[in-house]
C-alpha atoms as a PDB file:
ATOM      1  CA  UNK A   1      11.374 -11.371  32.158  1.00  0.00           C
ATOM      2  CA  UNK A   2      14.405 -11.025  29.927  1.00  0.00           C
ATOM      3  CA  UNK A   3      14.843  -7.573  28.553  1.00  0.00           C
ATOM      4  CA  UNK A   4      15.136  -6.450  24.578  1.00  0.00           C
ATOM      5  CA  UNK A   5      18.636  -5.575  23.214  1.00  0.00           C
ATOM      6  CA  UNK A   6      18.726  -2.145  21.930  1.00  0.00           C
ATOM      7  CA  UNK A   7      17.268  -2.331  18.161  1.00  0.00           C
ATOM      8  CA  UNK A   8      19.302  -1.115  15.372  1.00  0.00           C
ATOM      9  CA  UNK A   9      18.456   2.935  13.707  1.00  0.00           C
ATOM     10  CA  UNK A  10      16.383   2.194  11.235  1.00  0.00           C
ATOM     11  CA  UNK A  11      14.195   5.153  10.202  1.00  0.00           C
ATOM     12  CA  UNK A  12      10.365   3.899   9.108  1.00  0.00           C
ATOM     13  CA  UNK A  13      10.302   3.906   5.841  1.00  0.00           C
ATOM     14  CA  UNK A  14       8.236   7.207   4.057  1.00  0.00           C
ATOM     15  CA  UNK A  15       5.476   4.925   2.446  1.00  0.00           C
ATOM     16  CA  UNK A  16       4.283   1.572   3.351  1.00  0.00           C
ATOM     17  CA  UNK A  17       1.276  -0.528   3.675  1.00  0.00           C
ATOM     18  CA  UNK A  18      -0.183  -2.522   6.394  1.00  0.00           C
ATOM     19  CA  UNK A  19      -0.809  -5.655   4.738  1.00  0.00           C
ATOM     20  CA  UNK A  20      -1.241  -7.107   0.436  1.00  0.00           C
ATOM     21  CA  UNK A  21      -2.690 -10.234  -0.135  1.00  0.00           C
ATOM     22  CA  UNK A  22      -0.999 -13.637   0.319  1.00  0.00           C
ATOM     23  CA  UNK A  23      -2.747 -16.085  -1.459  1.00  0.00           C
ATOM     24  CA  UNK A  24      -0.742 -15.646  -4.690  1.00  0.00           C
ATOM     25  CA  UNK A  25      -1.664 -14.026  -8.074  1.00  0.00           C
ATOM     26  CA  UNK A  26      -2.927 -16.758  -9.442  1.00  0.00           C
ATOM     27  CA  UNK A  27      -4.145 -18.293  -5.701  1.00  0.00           C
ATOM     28  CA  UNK A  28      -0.991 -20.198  -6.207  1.00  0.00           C
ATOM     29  CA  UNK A  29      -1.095 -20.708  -1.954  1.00  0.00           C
ATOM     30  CA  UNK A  30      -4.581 -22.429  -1.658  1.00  0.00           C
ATOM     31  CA  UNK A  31      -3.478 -24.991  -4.382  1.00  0.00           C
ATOM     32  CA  UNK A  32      -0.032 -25.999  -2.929  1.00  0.00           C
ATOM     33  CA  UNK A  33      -2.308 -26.221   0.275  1.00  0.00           C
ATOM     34  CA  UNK A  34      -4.921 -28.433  -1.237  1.00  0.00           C
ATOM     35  CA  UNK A  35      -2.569 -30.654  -2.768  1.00  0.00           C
ATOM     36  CA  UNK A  36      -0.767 -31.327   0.657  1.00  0.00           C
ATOM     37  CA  UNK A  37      -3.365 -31.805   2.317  1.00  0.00           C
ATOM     38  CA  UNK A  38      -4.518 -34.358  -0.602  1.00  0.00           C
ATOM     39  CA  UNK A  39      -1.124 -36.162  -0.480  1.00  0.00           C
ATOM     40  CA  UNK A  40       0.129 -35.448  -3.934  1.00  0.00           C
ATOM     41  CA  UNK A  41       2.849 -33.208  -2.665  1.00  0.00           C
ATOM     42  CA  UNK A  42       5.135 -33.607   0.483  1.00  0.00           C
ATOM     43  CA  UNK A  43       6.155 -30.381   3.269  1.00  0.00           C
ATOM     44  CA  UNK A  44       9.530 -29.737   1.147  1.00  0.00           C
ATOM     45  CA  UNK A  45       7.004 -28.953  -2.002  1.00  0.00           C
ATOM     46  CA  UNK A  46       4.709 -26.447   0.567  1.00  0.00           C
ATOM     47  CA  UNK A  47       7.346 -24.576   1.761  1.00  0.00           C
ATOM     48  CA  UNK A  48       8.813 -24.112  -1.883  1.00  0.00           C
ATOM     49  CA  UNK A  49       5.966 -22.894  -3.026  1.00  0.00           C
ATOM     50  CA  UNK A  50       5.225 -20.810   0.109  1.00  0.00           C
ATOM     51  CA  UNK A  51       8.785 -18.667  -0.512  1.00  0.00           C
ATOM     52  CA  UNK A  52       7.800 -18.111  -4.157  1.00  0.00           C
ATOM     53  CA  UNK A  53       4.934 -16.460  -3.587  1.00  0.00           C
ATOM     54  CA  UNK A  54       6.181 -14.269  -0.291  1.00  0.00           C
ATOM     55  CA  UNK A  55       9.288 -13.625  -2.940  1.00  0.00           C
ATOM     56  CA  UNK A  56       6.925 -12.573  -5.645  1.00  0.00           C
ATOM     57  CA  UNK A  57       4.984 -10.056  -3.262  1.00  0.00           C
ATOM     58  CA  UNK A  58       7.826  -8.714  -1.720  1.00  0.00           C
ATOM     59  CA  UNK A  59       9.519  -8.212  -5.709  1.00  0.00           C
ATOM     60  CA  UNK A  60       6.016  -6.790  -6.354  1.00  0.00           C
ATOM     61  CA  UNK A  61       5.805  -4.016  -4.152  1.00  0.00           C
ATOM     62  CA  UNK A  62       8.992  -3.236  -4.556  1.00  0.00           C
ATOM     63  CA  UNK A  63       8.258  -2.393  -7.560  1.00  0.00           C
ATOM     64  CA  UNK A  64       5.451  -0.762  -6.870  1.00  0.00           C
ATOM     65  CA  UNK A  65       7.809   2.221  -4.648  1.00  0.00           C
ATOM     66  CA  UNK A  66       8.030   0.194  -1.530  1.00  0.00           C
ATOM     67  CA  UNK A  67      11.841   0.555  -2.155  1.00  0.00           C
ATOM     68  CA  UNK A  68      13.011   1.322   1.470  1.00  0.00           C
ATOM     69  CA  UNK A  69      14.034  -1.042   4.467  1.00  0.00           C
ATOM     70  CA  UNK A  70      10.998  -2.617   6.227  1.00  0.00           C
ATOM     71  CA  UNK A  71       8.121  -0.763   4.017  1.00  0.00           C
ATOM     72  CA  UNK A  72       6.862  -4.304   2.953  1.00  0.00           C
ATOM     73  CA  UNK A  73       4.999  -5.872   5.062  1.00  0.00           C
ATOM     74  CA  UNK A  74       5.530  -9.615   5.645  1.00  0.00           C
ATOM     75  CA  UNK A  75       2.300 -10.914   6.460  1.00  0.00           C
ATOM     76  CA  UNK A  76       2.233 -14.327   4.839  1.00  0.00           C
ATOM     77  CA  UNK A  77       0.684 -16.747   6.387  1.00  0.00           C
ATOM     78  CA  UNK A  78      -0.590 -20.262   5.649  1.00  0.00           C
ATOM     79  CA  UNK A  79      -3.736 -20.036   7.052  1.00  0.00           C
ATOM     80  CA  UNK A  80      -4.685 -16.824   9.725  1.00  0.00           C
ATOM     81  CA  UNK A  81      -2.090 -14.831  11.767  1.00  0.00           C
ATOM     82  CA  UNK A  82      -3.952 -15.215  15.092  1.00  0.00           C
ATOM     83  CA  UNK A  83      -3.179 -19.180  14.374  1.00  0.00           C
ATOM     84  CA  UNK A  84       0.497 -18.148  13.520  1.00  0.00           C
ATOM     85  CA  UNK A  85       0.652 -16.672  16.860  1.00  0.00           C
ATOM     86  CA  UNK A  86      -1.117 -19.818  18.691  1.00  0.00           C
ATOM     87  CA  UNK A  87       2.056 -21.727  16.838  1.00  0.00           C
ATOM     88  CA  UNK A  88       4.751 -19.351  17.824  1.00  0.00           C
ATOM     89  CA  UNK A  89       3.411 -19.376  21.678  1.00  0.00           C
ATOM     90  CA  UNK A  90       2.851 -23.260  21.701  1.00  0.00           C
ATOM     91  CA  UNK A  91      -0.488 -22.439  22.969  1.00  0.00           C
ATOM     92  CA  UNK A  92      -2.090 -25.998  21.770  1.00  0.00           C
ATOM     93  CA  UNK A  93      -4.872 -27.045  24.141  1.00  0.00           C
ATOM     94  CA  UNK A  94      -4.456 -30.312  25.980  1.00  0.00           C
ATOM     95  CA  UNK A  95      -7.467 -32.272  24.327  1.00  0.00           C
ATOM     96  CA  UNK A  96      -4.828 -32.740  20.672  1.00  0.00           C
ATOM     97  CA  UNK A  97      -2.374 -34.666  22.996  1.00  0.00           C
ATOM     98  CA  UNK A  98       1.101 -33.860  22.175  1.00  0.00           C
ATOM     99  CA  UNK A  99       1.466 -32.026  18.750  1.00  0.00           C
ATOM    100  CA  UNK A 100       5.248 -30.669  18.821  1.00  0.00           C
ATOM    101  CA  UNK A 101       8.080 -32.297  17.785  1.00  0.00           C
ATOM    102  CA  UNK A 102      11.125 -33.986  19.415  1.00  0.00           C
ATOM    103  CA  UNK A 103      12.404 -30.664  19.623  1.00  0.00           C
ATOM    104  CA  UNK A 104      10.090 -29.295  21.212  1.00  0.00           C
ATOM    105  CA  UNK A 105       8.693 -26.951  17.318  1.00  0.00           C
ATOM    106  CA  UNK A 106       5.154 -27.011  16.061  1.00  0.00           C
ATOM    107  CA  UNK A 107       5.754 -28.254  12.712  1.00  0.00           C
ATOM    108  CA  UNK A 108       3.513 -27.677   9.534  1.00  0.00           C
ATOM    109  CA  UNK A 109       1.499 -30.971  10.514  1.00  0.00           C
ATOM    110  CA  UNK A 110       0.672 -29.922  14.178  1.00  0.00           C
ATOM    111  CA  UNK A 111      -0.318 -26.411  13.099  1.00  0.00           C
ATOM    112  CA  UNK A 112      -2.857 -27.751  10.044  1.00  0.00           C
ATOM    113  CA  UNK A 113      -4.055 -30.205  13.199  1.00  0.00           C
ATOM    114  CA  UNK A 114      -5.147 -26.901  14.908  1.00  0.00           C
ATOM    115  CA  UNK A 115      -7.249 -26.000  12.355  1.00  0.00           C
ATOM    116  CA  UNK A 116      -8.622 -29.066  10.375  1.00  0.00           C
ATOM    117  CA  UNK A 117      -8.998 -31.340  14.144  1.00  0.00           C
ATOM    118  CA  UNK A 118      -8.506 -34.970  13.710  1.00  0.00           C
ATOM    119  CA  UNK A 119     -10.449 -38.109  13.845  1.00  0.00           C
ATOM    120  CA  UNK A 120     -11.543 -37.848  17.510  1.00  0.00           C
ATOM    121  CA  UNK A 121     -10.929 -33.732  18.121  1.00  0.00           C
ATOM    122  CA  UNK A 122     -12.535 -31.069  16.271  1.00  0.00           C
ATOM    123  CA  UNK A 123     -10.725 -28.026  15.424  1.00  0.00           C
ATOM    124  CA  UNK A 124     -10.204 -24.939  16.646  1.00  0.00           C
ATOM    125  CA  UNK A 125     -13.070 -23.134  16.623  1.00  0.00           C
ATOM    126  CA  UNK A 126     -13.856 -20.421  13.955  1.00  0.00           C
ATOM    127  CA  UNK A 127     -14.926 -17.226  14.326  1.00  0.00           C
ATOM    128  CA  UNK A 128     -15.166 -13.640  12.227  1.00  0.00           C
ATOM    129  CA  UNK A 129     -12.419 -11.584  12.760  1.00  0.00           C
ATOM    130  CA  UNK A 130     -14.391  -8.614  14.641  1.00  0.00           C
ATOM    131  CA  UNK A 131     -17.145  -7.666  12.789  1.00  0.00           C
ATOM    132  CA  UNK A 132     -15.778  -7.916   8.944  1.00  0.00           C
ATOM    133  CA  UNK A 133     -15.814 -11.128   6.774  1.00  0.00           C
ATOM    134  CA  UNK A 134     -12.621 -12.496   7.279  1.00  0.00           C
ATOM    135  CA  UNK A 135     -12.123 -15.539  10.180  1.00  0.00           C
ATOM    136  CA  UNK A 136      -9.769 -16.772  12.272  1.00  0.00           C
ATOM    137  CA  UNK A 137      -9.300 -19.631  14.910  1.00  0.00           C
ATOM    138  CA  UNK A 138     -10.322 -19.104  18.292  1.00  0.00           C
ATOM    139  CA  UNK A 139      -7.623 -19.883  20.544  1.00  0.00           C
ATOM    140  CA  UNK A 140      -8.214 -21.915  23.830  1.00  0.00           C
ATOM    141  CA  UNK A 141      -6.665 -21.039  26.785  1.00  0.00           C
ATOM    142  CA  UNK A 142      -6.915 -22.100  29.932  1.00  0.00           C
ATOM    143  CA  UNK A 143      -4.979 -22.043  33.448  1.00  0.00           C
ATOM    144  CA  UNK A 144      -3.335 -25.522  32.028  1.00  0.00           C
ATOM    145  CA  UNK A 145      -1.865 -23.964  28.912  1.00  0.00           C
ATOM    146  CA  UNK A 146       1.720 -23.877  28.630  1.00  0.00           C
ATOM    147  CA  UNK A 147       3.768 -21.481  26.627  1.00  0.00           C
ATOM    148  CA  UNK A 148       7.749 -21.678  24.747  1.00  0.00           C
ATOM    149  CA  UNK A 149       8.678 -20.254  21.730  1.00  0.00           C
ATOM    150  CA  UNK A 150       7.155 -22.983  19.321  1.00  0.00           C
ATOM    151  CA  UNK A 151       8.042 -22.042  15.877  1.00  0.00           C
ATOM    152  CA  UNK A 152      10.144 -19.300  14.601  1.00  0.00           C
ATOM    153  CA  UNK A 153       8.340 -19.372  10.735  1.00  0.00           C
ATOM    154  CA  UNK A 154       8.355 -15.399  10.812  1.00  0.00           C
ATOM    155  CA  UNK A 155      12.366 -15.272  11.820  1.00  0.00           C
ATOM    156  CA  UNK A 156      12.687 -17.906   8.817  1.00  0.00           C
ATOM    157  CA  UNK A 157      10.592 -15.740   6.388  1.00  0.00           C
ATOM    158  CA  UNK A 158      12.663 -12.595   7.043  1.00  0.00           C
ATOM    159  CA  UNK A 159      16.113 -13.780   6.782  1.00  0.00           C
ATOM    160  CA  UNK A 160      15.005 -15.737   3.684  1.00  0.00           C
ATOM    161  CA  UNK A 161      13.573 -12.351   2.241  1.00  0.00           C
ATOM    162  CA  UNK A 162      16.809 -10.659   3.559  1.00  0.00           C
ATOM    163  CA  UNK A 163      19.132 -13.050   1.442  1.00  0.00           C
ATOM    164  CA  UNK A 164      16.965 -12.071  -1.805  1.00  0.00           C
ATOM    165  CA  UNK A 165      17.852  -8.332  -0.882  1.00  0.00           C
ATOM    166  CA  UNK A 166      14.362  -7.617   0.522  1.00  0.00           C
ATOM    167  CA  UNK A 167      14.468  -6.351   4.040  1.00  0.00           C
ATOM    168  CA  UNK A 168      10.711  -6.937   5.477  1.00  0.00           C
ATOM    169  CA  UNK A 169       8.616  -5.724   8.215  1.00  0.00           C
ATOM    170  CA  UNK A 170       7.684  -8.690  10.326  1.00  0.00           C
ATOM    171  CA  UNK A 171       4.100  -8.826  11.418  1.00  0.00           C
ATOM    172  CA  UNK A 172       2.804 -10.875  15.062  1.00  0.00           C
ATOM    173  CA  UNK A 173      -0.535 -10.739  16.918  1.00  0.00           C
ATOM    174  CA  UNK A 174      -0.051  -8.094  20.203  1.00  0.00           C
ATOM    175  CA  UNK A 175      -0.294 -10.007  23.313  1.00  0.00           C
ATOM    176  CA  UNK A 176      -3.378  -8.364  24.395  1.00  0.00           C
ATOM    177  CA  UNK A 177      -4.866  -8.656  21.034  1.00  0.00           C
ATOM    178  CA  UNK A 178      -4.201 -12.578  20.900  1.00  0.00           C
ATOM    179  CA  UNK A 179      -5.519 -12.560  24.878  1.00  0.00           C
ATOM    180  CA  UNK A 180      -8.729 -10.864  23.993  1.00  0.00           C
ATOM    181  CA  UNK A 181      -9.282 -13.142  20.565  1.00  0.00           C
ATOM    182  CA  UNK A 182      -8.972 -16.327  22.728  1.00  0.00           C
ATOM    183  CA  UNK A 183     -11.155 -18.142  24.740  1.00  0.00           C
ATOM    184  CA  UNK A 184     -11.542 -20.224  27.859  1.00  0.00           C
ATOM    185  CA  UNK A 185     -10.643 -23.987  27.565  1.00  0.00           C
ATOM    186  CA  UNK A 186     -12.894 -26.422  28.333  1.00  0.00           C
ATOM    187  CA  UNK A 187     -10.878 -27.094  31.423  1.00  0.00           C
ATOM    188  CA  UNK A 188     -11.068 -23.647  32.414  1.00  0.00           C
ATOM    189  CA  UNK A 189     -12.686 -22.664  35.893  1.00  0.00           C
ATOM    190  CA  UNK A 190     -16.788 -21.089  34.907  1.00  0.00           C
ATOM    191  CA  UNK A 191     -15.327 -17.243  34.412  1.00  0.00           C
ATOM    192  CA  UNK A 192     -11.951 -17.578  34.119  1.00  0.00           C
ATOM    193  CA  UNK A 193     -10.419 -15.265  31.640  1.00  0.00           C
ATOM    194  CA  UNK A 194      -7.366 -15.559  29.242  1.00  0.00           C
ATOM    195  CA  UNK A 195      -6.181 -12.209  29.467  1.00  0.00           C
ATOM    196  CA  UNK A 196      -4.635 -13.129  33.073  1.00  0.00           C
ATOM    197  CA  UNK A 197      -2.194 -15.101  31.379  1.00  0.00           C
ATOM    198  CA  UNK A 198      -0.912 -11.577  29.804  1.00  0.00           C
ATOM    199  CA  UNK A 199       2.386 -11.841  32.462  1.00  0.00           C
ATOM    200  CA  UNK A 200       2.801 -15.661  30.973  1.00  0.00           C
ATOM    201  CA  UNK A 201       3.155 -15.224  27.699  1.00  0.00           C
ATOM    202  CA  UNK A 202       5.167 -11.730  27.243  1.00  0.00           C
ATOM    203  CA  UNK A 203       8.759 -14.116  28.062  1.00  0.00           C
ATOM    204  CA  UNK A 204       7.758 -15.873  24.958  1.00  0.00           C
ATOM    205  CA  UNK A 205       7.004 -12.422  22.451  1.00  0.00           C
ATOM    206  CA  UNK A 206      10.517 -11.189  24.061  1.00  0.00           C
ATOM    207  CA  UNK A 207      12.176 -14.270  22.737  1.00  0.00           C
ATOM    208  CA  UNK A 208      10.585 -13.723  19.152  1.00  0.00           C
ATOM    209  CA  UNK A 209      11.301 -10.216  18.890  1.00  0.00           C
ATOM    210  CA  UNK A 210      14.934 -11.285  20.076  1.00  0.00           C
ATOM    211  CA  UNK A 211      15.233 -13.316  17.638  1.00  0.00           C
ATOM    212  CA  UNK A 212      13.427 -11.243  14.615  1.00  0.00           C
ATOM    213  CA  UNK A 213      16.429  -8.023  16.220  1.00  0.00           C
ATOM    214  CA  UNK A 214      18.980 -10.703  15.962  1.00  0.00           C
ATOM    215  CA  UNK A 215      18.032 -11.794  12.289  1.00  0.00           C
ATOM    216  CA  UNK A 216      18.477  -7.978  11.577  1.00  0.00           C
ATOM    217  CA  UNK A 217      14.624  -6.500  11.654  1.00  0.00           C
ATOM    218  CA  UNK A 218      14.631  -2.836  11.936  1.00  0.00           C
ATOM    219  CA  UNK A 219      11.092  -2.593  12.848  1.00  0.00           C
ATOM    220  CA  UNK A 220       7.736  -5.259  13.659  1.00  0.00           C
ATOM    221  CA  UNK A 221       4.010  -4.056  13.295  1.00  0.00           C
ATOM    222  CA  UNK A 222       2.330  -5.523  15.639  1.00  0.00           C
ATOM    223  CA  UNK A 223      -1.939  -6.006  15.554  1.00  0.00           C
ATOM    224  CA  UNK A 224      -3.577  -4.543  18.367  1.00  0.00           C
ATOM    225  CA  UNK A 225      -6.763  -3.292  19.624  1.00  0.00           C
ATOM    226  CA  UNK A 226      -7.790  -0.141  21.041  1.00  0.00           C
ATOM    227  CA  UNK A 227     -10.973   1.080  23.641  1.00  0.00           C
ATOM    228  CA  UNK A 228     -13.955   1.478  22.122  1.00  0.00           C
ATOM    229  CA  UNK A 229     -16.343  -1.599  21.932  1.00  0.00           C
ATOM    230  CA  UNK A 230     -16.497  -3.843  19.574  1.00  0.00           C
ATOM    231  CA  UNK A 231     -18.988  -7.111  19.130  1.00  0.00           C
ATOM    232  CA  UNK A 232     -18.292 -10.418  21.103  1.00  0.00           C
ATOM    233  CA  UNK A 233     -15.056  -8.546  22.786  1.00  0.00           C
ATOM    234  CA  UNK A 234     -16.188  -6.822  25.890  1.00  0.00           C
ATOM    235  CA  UNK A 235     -14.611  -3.246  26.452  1.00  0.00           C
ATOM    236  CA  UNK A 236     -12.316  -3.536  22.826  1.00  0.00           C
ATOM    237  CA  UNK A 237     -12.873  -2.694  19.189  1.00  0.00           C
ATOM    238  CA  UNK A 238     -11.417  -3.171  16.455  1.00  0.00           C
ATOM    239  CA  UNK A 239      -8.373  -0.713  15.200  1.00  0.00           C
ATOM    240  CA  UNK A 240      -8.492  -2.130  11.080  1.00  0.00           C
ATOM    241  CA  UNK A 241      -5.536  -2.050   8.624  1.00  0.00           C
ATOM    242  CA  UNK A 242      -8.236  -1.804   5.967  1.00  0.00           C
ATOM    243  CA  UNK A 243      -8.624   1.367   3.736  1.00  0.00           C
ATOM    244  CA  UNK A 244     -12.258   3.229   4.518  1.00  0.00           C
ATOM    245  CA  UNK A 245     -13.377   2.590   1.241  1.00  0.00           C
ATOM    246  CA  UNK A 246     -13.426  -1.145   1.742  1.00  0.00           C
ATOM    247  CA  UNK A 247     -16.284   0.048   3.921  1.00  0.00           C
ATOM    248  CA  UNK A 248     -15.256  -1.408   7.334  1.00  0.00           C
ATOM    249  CA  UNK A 249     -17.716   0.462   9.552  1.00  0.00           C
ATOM    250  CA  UNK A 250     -14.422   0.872  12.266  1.00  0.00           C
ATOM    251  CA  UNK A 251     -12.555   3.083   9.986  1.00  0.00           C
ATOM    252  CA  UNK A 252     -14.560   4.880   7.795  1.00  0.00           C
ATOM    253  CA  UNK A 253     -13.958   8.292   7.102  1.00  0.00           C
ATOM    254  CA  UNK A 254     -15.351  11.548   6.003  1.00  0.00           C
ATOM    255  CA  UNK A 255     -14.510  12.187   2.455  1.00  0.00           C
ATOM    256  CA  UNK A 256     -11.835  13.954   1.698  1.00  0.00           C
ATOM    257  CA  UNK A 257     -11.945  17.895   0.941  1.00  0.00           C
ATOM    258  CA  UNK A 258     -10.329  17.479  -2.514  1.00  0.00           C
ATOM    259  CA  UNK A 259     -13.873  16.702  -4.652  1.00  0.00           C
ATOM    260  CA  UNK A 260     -11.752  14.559  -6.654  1.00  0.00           C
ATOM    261  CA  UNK A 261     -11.591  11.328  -4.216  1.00  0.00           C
ATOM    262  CA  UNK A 262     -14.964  11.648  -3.000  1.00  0.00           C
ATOM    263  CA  UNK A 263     -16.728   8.232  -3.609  1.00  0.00           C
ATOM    264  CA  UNK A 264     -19.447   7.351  -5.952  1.00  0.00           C
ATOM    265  CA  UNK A 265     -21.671   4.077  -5.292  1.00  0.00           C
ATOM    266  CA  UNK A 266     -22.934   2.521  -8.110  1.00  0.00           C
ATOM    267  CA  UNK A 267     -26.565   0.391  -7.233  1.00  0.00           C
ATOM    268  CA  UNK A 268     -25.528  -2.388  -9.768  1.00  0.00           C
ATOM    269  CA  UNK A 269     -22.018  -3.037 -10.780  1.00  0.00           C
ATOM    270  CA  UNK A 270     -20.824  -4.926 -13.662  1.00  0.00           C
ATOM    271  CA  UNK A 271     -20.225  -8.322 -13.619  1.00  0.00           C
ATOM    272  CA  UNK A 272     -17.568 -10.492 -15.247  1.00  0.00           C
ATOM    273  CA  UNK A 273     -18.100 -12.914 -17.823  1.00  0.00           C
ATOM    274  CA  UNK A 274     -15.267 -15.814 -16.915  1.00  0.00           C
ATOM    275  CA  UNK A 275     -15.673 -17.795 -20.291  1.00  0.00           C
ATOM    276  CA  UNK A 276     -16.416 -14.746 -22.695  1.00  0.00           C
ATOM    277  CA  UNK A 277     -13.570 -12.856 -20.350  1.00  0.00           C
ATOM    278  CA  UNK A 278     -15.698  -9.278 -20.907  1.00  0.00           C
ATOM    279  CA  UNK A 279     -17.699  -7.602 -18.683  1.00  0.00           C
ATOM    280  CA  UNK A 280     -21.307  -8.432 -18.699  1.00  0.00           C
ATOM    281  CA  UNK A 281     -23.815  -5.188 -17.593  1.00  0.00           C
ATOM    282  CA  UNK A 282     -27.223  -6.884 -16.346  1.00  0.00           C
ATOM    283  CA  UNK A 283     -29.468  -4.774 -19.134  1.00  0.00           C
ATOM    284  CA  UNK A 284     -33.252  -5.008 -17.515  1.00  0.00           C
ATOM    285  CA  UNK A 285     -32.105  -2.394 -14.636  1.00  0.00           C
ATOM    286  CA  UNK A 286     -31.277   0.733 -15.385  1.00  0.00           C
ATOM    287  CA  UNK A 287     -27.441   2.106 -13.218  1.00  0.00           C
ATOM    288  CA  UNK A 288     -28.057   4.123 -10.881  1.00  0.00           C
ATOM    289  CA  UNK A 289     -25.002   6.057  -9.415  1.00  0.00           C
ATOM    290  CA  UNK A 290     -24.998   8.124  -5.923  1.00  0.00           C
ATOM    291  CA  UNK A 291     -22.952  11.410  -6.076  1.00  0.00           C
ATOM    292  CA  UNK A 292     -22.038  12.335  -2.664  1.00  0.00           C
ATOM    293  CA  UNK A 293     -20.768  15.552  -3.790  1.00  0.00           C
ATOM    294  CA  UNK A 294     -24.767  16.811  -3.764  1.00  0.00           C
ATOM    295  CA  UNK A 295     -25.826  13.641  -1.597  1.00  0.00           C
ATOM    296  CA  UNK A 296     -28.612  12.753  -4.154  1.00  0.00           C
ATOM    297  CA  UNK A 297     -28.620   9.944  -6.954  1.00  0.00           C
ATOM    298  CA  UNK A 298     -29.047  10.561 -10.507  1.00  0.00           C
ATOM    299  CA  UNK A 299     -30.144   8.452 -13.410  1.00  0.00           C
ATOM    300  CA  UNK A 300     -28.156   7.427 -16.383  1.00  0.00           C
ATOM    301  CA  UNK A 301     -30.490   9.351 -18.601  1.00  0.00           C
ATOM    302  CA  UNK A 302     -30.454  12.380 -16.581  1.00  0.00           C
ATOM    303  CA  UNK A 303     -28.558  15.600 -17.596  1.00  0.00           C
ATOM    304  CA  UNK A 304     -27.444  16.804 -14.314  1.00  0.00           C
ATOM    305  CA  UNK A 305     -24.270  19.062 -14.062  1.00  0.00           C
ATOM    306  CA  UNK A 306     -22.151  17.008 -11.483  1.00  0.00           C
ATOM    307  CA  UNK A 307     -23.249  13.252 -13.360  1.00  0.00           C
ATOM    308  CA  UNK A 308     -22.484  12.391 -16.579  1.00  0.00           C
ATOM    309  CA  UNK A 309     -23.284   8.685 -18.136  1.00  0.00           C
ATOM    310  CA  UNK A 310     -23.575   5.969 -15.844  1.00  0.00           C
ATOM    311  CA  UNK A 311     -23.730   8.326 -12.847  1.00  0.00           C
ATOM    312  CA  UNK A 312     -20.429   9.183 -12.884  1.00  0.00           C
ATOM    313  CA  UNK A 313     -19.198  12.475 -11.227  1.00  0.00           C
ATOM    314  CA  UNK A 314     -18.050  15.078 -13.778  1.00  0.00           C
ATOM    315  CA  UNK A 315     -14.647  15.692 -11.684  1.00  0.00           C
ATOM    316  CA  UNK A 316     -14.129  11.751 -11.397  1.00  0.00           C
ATOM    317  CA  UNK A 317     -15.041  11.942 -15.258  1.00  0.00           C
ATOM    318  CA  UNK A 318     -12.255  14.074 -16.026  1.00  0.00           C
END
């Protein structure tokens, strides 16, 4: 296996974020999408509108403060990073026939073929992405799979954010992550497991992160999983980039000591009005807000000391 050229000093950068979402303010991503798939706009037209909205992100956070080299995080992708990865390790199972190129690259055809199937092949299969509500496709792999360096979209995406002054941090699927996501083809021996292909496919992560050092990346996060159990993936759980108080069960936290930040959960939110643009509050059910500060819940028309109208904390009042 070759071996990684020394990377470049580049201090991590004092704030960050793990990941911001992709699909555009104005969900610019699913409609270029839907129109390509429809016809009415060709792969040049996709890819244009793919770099405006990584461009926009990146420009956005910086704004934001993420100012230094490699604090944003470049996790665009066009449809789920574990089928990024299945594209960057040519992993493509035998029964879609020959998917790359003439030389030898997974274009943006073969990797939509992955996940929408064809006439006589269904897709890849979908699954949730541990226990939380987001999906991804199931990769198949088998003692027949072959692996190469089959696209190099996340090399392309940094240097184009580099030449717009943006220096990213490049974000890939771990190899034992992607191992322990996939599953057995149906060619596969009863039992066989893809994590022994672990020694197979590490060549091909070398190559990318060659590439990604070469291109001038100072740093790559890199998704992995830790010991601990998780549902449908013996002996692993899931280690989440998500805040706790997007309540994934893996990562939530005590509440803070400062009384300030501790949460509040409201038993009917307000909903929005998309014609009338105003917020609409459903007015045959009284709110009903949960201070955790004295673990009890408080009406609206109640005069307690720590709630003040619609159960609202006094020090998250202020």
């Amino acid at each position: 296996m070759p071996e990684l050229t020394a990377p470049k000093n580049t201090p991590f950068p004092s704030a960050s974020l793990l990941g911001y979402p992709r699909i555009g303010r104005r969900r610019e991503l699913k409609k270029a999408v839907e129109a390509y798939w429809a016809g009415r706009i060709d792969a040049a037209a996709l890819d244009a509108a793919a770099k405006d909205i990584q461009l926009s992100t990146a420009r956005r956070l910086q704004e934001l403060g993420l100012t230094e080299a490699a604090a944003v995080p470049a996790t665009f992708s066009y449809y789920d990073q574990v089928l990024d990865t299945t594209a960057h390790l040519g992993a493509v199972p035998a029964r879609f026939g020959k998917l790359h190129n003439d030389a030898g690259q997974l274009d943006i055809d073969g990797y939509f073929t992955l996940a929408r199937g064809t006439k006589d092949q269904q897709p890849l299969e979908m699954t949730k992405w541990f226990d939380t509500n987001y999906h991804y496709l199931v990769p198949e792999i088998g003692p027949e799979t072959e692996f190469s360096l089959s696209s190099t979209a996340k090399v392309d995406e940094f240097r184009f954010a580099l030449q717009n002054g943006i220096e990213t941090r490049p974000y890939i699927v771990g190899p034992v992550t992607y191992l322990l996501l996939s599953k057995a083809s149906d060619d596969a021996p009863a039992g066989y497991a893809p994590l022994s292909r672990l020694n197979d496919i590490l060549p091909v992560y070398v190559q990318l992160l060659e590439k990604l050092a070469a291109a001038g990346a100072g740093w790559v996060q890199a998704r992995r999983t830790r010991p601990g159990g998780g549902p449908g993936h013996s002996g692993y759980r899931h280690r989440s980039s998500c805040s706790p108080r997007l309540c994934c069960p893996h990562r939530r936290a005590q509440p803070p000591a400062d009384p300030r930040f501790h949460p509040v959960r409201f038993a009917r939110q307000p909903t929005w009005h998309p014609r009338r643009n105003q917020h609409r509050r459903p007015p045959h059910r009284r709110l009903q807000g949960h201070c955790s500060v004295h673990s009890r819940t408080h009406g609206t028309g109640q005069q307690n000391p720590c709630c003040r109208r619609r159960g609202r904390p006094q020090h998250l009042a202020q």
